[in-house]
N, C-alpha and C. Protein backbone atom coordinates (compact mmCIF):
# COMPACT_ATOMS: atom_id res chain seq x y z
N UNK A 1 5.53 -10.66 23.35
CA UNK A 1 5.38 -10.46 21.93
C UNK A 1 4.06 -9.76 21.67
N UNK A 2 3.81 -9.00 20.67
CA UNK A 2 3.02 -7.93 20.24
C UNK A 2 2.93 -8.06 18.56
N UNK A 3 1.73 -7.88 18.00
CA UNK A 3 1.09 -8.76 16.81
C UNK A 3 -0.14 -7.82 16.40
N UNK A 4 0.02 -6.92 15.96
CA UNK A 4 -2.08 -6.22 15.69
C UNK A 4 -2.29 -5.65 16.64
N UNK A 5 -1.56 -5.47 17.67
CA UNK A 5 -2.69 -5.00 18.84
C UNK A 5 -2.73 -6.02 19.96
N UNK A 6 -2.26 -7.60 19.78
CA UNK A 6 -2.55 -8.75 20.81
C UNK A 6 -1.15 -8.82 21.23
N UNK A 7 -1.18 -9.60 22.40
CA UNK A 7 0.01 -9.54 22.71
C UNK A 7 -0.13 -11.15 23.50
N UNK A 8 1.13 -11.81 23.09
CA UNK A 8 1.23 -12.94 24.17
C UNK A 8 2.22 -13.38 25.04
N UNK A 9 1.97 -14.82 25.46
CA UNK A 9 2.93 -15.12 26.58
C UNK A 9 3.26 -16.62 26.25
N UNK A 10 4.57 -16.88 26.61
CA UNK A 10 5.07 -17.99 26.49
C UNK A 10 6.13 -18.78 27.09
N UNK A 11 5.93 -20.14 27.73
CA UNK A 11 6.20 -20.57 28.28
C UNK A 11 7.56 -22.27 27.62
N UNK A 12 8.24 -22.43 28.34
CA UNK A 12 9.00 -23.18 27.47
C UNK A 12 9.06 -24.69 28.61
N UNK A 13 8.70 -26.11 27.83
CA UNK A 13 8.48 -27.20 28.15
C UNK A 13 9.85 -28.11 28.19
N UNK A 14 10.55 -28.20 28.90
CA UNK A 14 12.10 -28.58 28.87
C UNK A 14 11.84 -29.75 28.26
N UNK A 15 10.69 -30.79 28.68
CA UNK A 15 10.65 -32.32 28.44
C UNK A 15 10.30 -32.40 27.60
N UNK A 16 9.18 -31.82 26.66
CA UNK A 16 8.76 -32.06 25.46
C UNK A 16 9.84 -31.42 24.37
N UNK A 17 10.46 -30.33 25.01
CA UNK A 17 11.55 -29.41 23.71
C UNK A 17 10.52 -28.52 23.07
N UNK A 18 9.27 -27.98 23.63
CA UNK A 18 8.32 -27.18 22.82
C UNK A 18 8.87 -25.83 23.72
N UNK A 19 8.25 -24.72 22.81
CA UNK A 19 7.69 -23.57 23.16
C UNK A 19 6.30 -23.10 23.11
N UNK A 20 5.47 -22.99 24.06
CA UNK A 20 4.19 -23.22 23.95
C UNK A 20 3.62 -21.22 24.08
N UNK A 21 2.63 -20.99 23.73
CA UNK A 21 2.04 -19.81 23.74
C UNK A 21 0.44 -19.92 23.81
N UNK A 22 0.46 -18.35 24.37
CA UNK A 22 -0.98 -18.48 24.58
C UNK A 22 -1.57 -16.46 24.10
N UNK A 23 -2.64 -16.42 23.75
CA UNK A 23 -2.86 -15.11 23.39
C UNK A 23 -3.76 -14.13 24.78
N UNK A 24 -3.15 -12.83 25.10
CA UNK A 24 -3.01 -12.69 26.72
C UNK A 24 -4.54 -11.83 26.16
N UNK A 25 -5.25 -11.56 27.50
CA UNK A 25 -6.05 -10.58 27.67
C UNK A 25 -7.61 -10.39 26.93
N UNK A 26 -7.94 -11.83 26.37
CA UNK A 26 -8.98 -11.75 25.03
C UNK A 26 -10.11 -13.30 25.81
N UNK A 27 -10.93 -13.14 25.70
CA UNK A 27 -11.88 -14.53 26.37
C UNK A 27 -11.85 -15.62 25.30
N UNK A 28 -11.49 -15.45 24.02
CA UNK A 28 -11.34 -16.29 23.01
C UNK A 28 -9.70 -17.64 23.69
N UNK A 29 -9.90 -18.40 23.29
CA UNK A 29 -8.28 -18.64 23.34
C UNK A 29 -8.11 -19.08 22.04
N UNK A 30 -6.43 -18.47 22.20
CA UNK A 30 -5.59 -18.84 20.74
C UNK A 30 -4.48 -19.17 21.33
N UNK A 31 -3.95 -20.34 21.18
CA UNK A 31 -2.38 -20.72 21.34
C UNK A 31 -2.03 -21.12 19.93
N UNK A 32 -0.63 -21.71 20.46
CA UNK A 32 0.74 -21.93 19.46
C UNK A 32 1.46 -22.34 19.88
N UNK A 33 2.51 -23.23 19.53
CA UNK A 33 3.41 -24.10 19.98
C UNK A 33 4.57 -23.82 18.47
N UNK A 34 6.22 -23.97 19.05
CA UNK A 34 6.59 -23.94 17.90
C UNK A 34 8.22 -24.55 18.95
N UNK A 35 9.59 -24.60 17.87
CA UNK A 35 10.72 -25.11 18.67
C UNK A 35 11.60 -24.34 18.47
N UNK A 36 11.44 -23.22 18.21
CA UNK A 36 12.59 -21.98 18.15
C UNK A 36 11.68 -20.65 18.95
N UNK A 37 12.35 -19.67 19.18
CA UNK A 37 11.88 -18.67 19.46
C UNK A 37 11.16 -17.54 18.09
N UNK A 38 12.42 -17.88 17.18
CA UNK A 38 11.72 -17.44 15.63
C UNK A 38 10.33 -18.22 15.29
N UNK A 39 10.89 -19.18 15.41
CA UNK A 39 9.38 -20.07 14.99
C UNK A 39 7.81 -19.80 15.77
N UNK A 40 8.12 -19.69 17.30
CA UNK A 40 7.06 -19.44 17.82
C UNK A 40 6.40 -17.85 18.01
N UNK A 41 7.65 -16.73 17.30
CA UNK A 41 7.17 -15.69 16.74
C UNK A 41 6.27 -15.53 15.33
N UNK A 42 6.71 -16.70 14.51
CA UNK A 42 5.71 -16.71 13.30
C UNK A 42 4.56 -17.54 13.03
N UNK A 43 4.65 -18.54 14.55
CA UNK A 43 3.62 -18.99 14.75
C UNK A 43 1.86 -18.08 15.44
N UNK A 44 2.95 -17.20 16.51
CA UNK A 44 1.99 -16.52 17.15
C UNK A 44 1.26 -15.60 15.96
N UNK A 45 2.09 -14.81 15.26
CA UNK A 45 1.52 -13.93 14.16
C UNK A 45 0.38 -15.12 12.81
N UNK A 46 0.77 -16.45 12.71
CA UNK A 46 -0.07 -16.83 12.13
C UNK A 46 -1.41 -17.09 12.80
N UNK A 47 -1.61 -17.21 14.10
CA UNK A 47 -2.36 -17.99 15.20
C UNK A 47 -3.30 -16.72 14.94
N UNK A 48 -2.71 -15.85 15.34
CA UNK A 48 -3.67 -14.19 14.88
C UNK A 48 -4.59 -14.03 13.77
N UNK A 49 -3.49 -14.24 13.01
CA UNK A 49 -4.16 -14.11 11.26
C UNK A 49 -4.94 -14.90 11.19
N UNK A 50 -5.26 -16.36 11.38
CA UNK A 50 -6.17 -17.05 11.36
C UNK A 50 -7.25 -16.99 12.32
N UNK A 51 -7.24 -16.58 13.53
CA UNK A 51 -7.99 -16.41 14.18
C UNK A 51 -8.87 -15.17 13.84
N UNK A 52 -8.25 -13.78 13.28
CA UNK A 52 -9.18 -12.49 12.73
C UNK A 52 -9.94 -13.06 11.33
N UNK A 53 -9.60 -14.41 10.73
CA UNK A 53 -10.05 -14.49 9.02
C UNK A 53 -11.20 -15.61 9.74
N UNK A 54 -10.76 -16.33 11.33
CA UNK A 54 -11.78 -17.24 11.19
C UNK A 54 -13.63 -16.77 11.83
N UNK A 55 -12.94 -15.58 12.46
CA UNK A 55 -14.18 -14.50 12.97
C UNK A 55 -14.87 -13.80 11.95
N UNK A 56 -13.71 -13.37 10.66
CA UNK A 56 -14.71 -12.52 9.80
C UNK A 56 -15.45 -14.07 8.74
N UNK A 57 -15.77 -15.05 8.51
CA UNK A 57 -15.65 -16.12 7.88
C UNK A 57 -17.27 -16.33 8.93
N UNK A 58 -16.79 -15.95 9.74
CA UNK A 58 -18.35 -16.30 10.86
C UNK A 58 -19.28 -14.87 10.66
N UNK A 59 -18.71 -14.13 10.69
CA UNK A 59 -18.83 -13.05 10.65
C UNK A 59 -19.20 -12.79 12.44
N UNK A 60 -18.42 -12.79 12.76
CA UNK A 60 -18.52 -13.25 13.99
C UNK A 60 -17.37 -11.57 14.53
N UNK A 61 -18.31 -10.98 15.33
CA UNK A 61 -17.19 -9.68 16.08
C UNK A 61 -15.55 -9.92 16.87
N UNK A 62 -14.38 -9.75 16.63
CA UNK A 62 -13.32 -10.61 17.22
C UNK A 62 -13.29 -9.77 18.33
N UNK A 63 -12.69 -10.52 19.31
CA UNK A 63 -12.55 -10.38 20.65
C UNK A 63 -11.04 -9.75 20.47
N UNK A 64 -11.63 -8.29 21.30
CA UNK A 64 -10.64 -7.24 21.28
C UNK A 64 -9.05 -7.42 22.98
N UNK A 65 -8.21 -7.16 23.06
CA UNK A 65 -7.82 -6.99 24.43
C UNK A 65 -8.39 -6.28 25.27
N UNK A 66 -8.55 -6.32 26.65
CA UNK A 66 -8.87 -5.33 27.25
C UNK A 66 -7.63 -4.44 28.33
């Protein structure tokens, strides 16, 4: 999945019934967890959004992919 420019990866937990995510390529971490595949697509895109509003809020430079 692909979001702004980030892109992630996700892994699925048979025992818990989660879909878990993680944001690829950035030293920051951002995950997400959600129980659909839709869901953990609008999770990842929120995980983003909050993570770029919680850098400018710091004013803090966000950590780009490389």
């Amino acid at each position: 999945m692909t979001y702004k420019g980030y892109s992630a990866s996700i892994e699925v937990d048979l025992e818990a019934e989660i879909i878990f995510g993680r944001v690829l390529d950035i030293n920051d971490v951002v995950t997400f967890k959600a129980q659909t595949i839709e869901e953990a697509r609008q999770e990842f895109h929120n995980s983003i959004d909050d993570y770029l509003e919680f850098c400018k809020e710091l004013g803090q430079e966000r950590d780009r992919p490389f």
